[in-house]
C-alpha atoms as a PDB file:
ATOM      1  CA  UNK A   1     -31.638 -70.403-125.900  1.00  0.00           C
ATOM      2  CA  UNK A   2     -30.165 -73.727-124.733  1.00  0.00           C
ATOM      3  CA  UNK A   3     -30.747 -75.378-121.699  1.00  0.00           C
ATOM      4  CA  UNK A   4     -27.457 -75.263-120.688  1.00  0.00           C
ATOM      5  CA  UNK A   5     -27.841 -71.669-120.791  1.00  0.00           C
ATOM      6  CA  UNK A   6     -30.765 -71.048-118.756  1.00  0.00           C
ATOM      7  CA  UNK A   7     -29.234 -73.542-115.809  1.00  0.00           C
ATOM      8  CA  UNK A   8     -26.170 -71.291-115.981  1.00  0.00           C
ATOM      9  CA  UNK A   9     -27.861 -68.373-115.855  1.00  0.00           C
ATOM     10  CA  UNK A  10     -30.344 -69.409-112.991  1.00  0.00           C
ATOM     11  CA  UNK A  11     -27.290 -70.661-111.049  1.00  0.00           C
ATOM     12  CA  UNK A  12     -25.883 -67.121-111.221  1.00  0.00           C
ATOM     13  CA  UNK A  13     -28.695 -65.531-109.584  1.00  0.00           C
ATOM     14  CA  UNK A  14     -29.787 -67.792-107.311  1.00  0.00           C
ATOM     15  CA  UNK A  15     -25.389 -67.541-106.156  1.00  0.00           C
ATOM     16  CA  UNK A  16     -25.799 -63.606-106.451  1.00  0.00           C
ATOM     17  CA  UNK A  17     -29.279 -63.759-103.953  1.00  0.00           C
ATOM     18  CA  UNK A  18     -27.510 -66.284-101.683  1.00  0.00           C
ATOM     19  CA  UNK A  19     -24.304 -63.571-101.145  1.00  0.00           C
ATOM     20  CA  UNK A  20     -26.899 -61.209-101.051  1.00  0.00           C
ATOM     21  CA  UNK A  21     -28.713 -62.660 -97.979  1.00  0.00           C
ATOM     22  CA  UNK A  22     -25.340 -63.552 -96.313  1.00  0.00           C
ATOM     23  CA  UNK A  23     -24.098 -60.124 -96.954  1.00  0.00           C
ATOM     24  CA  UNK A  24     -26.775 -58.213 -95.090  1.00  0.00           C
ATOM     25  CA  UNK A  25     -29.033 -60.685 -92.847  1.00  0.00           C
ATOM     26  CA  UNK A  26     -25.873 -62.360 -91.106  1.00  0.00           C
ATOM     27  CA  UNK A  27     -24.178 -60.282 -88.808  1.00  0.00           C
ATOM     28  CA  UNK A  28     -26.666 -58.440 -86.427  1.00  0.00           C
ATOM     29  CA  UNK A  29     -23.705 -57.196 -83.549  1.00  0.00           C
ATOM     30  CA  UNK A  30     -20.889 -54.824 -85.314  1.00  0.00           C
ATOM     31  CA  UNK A  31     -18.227 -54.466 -82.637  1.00  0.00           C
ATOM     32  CA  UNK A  32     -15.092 -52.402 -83.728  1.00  0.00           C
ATOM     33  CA  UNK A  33     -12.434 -53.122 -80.960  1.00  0.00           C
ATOM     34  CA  UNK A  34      -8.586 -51.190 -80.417  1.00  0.00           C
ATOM     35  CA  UNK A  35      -5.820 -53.420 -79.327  1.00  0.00           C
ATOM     36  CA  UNK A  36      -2.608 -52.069 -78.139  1.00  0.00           C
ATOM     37  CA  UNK A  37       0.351 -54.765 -77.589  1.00  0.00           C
ATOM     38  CA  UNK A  38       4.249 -54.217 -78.133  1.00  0.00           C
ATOM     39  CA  UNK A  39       3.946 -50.600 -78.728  1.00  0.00           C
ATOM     40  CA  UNK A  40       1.415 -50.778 -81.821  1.00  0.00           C
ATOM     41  CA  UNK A  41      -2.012 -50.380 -81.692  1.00  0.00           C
ATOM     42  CA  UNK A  42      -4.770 -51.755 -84.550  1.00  0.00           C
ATOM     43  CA  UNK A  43      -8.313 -51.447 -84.662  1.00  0.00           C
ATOM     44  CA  UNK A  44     -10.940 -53.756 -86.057  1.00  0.00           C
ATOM     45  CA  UNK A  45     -14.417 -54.513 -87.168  1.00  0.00           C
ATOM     46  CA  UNK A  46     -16.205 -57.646 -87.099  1.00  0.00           C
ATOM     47  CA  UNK A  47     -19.782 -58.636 -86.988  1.00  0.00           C
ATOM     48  CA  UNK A  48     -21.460 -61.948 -86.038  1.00  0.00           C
ATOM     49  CA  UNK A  49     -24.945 -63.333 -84.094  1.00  0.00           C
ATOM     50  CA  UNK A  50     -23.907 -62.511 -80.537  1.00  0.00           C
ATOM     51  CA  UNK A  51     -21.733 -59.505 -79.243  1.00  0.00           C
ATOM     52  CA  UNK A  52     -19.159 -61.732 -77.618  1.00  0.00           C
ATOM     53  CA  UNK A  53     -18.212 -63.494 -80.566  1.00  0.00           C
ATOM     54  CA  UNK A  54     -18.318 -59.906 -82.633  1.00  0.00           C
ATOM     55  CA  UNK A  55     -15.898 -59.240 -80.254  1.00  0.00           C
ATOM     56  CA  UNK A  56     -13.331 -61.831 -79.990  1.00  0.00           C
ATOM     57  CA  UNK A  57     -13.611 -62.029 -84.009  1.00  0.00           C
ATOM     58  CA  UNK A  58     -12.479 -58.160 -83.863  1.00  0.00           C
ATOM     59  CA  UNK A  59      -9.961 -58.935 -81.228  1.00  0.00           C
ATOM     60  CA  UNK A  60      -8.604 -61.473 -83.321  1.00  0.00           C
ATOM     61  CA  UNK A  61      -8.118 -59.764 -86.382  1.00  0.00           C
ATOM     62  CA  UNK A  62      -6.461 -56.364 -84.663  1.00  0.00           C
ATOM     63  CA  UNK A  63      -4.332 -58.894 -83.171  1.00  0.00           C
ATOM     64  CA  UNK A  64      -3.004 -60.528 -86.200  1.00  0.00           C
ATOM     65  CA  UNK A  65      -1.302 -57.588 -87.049  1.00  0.00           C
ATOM     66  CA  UNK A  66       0.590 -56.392 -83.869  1.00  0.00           C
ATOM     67  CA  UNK A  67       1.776 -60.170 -82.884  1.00  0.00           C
ATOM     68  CA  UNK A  68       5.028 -62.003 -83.886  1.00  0.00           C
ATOM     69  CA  UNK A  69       4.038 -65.543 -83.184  1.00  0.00           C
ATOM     70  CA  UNK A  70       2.223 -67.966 -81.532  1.00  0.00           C
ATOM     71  CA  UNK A  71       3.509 -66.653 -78.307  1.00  0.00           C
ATOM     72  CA  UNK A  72       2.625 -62.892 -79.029  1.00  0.00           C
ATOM     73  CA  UNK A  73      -0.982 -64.064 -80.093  1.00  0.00           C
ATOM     74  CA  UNK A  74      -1.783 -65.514 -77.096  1.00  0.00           C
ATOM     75  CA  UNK A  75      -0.594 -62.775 -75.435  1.00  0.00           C
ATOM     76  CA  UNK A  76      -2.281 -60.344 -77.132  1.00  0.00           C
ATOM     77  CA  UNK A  77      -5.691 -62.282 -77.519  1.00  0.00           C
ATOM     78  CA  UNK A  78      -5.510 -62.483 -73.299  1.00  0.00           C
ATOM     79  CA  UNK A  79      -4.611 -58.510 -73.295  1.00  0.00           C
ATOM     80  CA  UNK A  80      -7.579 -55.919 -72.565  1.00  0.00           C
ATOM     81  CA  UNK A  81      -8.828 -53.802 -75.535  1.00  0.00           C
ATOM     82  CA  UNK A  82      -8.094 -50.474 -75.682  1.00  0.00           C
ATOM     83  CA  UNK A  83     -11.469 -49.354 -76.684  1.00  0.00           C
ATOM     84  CA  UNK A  84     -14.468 -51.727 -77.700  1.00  0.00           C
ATOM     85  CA  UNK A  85     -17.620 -50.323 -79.543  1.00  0.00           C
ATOM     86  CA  UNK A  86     -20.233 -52.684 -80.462  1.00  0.00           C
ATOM     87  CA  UNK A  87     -23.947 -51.974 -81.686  1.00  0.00           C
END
């Protein structure tokens, strides 16, 4: 086999165990968080090194979906969850 081939190959797996270790060794606080603003409501999960940041991550993202705007995110990202869950 040529070298080329073996460099490509190595490079593959070493990418694959690298996604592999960020995949499951990264996040060690899960927090799932329900946001209701303008008459929707959206949940969310997001997981991260601390359970504050789990959290506002989450809050973000359920957020995303129920603002129009700028204005609306801000809103919404100052608004109390609904329900928060984090382990």
């Amino acid at each position: 086999m040529k070298r080329s081939s073996w460099l490509t190959i190595l490079s593959l797996v070493g990418l694959a165990a690298l996604l592999g270790w960020l995949t499951f060794f990264t996040g060690r606080v899960e927090c799932t968080v329900c946001m209701e603003f303008s008459g929707g409501r959206n949940c969310a999960v997001a997981a991260a090194e601390d359970e504050e940041s789990a959290f506002s991550s989450a809050r973000s993202t359920a957020c995303g979906l129920l603002a129009r705007g700028v204005r609306d995110s801000f809103a919404c990202d100052a608004a109390p969850a609904a329900t928060r869950s984090c382990r």
